[in-house]
C-alpha atoms as a PDB file:
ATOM      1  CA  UNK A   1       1.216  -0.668  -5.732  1.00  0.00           C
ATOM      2  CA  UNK A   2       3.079  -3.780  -7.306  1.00  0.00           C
ATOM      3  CA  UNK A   3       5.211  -4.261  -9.965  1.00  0.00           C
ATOM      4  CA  UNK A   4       2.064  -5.966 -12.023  1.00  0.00           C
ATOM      5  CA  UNK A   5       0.822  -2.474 -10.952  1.00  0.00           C
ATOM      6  CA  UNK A   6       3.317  -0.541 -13.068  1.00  0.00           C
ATOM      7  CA  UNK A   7       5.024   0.514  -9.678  1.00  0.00           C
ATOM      8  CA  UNK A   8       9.029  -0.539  -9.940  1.00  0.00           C
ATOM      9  CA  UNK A   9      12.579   0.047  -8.209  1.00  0.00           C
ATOM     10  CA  UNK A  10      15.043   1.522 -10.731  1.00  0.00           C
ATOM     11  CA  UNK A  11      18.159   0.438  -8.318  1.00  0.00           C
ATOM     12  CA  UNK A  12      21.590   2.165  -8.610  1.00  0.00           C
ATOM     13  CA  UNK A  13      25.332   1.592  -7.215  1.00  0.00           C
ATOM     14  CA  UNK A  14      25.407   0.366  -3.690  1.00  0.00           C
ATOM     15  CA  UNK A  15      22.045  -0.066  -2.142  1.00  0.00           C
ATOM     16  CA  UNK A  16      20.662   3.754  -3.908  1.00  0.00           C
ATOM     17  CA  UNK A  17      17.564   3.264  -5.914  1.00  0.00           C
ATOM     18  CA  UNK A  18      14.276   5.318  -6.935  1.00  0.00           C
ATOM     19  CA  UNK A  19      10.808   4.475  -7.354  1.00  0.00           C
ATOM     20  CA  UNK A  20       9.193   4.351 -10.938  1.00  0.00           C
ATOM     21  CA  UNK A  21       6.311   3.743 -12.854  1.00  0.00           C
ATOM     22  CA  UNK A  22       5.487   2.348 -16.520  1.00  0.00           C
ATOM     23  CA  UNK A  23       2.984   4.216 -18.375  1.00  0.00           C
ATOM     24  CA  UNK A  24       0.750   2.084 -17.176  1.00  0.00           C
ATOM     25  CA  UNK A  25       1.747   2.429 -13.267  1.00  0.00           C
ATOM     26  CA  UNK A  26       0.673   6.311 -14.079  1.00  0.00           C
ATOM     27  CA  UNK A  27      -2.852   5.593 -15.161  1.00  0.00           C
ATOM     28  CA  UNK A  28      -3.396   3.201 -12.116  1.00  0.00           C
ATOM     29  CA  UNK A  29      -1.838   5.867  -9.816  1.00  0.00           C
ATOM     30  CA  UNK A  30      -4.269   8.727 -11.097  1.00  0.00           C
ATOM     31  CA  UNK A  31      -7.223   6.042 -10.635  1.00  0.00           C
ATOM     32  CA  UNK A  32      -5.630   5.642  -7.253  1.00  0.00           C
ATOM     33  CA  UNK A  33      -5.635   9.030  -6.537  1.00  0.00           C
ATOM     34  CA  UNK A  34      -8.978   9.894  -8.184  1.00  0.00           C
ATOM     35  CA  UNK A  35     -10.335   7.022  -5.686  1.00  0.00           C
ATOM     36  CA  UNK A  36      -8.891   8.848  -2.393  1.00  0.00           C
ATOM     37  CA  UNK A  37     -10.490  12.113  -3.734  1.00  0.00           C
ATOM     38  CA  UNK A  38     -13.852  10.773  -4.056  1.00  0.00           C
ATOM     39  CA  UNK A  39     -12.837   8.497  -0.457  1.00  0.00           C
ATOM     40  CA  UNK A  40     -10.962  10.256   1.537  1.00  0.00           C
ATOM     41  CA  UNK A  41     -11.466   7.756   4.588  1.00  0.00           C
ATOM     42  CA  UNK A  42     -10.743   4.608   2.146  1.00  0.00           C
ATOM     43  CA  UNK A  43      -6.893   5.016   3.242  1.00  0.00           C
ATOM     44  CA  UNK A  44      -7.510   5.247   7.074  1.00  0.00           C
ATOM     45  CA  UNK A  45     -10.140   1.858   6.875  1.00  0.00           C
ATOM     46  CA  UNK A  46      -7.110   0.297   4.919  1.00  0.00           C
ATOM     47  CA  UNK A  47      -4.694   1.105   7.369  1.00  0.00           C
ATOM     48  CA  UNK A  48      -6.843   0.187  10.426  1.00  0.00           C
ATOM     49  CA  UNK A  49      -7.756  -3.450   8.192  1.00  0.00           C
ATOM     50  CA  UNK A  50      -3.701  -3.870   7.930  1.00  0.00           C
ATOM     51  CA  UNK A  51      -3.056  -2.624  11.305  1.00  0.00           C
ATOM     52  CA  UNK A  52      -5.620  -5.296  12.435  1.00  0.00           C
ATOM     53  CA  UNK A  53      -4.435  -8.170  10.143  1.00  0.00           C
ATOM     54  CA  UNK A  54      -0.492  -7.510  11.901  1.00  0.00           C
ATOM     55  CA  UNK A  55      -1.812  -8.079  15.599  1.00  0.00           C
ATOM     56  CA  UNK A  56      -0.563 -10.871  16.904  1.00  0.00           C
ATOM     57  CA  UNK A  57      -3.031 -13.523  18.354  1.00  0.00           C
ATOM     58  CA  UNK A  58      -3.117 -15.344  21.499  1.00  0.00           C
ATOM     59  CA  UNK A  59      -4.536 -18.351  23.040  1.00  0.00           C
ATOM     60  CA  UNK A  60      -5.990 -16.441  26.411  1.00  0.00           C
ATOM     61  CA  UNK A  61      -8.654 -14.876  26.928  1.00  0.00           C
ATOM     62  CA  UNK A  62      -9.327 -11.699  29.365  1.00  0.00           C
ATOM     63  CA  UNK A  63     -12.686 -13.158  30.060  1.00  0.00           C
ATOM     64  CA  UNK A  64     -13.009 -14.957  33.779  1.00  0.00           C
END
């Protein structure tokens, strides 16, 4: 989540801080939640989507 999300950093003295949420940051975390309940395997496709995205790209090719 983002901070248009609701999702913020309440930050403290020295480099402390929590998470928090705005009212509406709750609502779109229960719709969050209510989506991996119905999805359970929406989180693992995400990850393996990011995990792809990060890979870093070269030039060669293992083809002959």
């Amino acid at each position: 989540m983002d901070t248009e999300d609701g999702q913020l950093w309440v930050v403290g003295v020295g480099e402390d801080g929590v998470m928090a949420f705005t009212d509406e940051g709750i609502e779109n975390l229960k719709e969050l939640i209510a989506i991996h309940k119905d999805t359970p395997s929406i989180i693992e496709k995400r990850r393996q989507a990011l995990v792809a995205m990060m890979k870093p790209k070269t030039d060669e090719s293992d083809e002959i």
